[in-house]
C-alpha atoms as a PDB file:
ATOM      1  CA  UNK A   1       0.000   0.000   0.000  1.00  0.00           C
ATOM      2  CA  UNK A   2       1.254   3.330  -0.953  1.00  0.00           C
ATOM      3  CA  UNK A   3       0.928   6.612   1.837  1.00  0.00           C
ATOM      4  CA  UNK A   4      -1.265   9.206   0.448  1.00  0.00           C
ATOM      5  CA  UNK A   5      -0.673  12.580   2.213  1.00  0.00           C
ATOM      6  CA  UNK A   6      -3.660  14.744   3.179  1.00  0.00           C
ATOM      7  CA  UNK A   7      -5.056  16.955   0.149  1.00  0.00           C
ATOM      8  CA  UNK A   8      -6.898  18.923   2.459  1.00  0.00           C
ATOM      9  CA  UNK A   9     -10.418  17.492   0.389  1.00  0.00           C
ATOM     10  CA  UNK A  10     -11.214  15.795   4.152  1.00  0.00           C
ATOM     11  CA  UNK A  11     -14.241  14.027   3.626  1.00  0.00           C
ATOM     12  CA  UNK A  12     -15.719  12.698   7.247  1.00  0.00           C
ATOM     13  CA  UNK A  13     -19.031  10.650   6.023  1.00  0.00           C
ATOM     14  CA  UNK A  14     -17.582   7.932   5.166  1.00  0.00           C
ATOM     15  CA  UNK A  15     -15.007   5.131   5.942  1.00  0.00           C
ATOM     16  CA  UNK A  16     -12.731   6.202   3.531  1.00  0.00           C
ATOM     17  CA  UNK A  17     -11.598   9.689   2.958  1.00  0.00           C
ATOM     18  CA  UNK A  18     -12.381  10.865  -0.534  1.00  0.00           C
ATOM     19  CA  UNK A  19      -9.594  13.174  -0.514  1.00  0.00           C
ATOM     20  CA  UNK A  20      -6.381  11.219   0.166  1.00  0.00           C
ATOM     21  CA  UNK A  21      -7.997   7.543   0.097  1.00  0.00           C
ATOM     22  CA  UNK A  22      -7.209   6.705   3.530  1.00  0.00           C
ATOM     23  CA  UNK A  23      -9.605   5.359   5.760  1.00  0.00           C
ATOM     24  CA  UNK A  24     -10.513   7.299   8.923  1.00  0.00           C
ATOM     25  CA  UNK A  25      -9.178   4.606  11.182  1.00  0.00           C
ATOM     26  CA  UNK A  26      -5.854   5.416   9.524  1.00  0.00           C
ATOM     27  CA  UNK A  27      -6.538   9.332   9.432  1.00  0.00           C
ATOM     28  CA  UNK A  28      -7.149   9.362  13.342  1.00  0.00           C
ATOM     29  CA  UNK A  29      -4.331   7.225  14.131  1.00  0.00           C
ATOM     30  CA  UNK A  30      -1.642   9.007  12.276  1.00  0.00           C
ATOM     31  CA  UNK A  31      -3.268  12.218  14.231  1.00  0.00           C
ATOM     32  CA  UNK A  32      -2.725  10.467  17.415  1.00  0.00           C
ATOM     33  CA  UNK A  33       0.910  10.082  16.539  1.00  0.00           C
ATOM     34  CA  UNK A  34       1.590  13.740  15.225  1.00  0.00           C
ATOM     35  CA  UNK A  35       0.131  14.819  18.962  1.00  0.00           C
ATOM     36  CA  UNK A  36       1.767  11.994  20.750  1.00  0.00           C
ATOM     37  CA  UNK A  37       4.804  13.858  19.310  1.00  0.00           C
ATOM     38  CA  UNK A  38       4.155  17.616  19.232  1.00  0.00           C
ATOM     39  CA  UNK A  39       3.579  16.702  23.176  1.00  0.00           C
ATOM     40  CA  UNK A  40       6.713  15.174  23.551  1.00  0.00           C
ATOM     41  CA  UNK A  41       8.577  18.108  21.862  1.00  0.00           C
ATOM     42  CA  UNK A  42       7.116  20.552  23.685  1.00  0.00           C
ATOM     43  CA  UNK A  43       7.183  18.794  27.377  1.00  0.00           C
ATOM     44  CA  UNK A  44      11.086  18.341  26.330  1.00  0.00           C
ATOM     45  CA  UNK A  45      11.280  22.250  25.346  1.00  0.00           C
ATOM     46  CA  UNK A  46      13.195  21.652  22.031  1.00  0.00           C
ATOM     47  CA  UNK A  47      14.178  24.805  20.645  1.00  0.00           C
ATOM     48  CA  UNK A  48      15.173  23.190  17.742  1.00  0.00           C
ATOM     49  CA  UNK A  49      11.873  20.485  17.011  1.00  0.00           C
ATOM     50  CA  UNK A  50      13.017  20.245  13.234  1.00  0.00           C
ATOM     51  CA  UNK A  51      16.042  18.622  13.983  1.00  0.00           C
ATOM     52  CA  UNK A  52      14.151  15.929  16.358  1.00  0.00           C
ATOM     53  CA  UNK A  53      11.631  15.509  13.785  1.00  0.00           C
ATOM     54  CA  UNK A  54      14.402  14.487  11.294  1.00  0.00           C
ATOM     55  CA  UNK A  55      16.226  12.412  13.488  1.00  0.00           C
ATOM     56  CA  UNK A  56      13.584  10.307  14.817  1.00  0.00           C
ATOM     57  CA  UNK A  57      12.122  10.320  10.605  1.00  0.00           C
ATOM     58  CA  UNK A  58      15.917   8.885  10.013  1.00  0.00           C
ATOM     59  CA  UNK A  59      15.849   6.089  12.554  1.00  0.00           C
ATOM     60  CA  UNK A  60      12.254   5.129  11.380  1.00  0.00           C
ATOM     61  CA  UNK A  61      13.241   4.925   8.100  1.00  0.00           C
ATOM     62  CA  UNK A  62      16.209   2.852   8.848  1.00  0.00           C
ATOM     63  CA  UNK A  63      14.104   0.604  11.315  1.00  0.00           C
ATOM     64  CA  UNK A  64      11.710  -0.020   8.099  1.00  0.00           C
ATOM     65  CA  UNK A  65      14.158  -0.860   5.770  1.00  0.00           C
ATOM     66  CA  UNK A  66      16.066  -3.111   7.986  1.00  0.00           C
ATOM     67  CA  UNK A  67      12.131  -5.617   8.061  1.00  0.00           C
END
């Protein structure tokens, strides 16, 4: 399956979103992982949250490619 980013064309009626494909079970728990994060940057106090964002993206990556 291929990741389809939002498109901001949200639709909520349905199962699957007719803007990115995705179904909302997918939708909500990619949100819960974006605030699962934001909180962790900000209880931490990063003044730099870009460079956590691209360090933990580069040891995700690496963790997926090593499956």
């Amino acid at each position: 399956m291929k990741f389809t980013p939002c498109q901001d064309l949200c639709s909520k009626d349905s199962a699957i979103c007719s803007g990115c494909g995705r179904t909302q079970a997918e939708i909500a728990a990619t949100k819960q992982i974006v605030k699962t994060t934001v909180d962790f940057i900000q209880q931490q106090g990063y003044d730099n949250p870009e460079d956590f964002v691209a360090a933990i993206s580069k040891s995700i990556l690496k963790k997926v490619h090593l499956s």
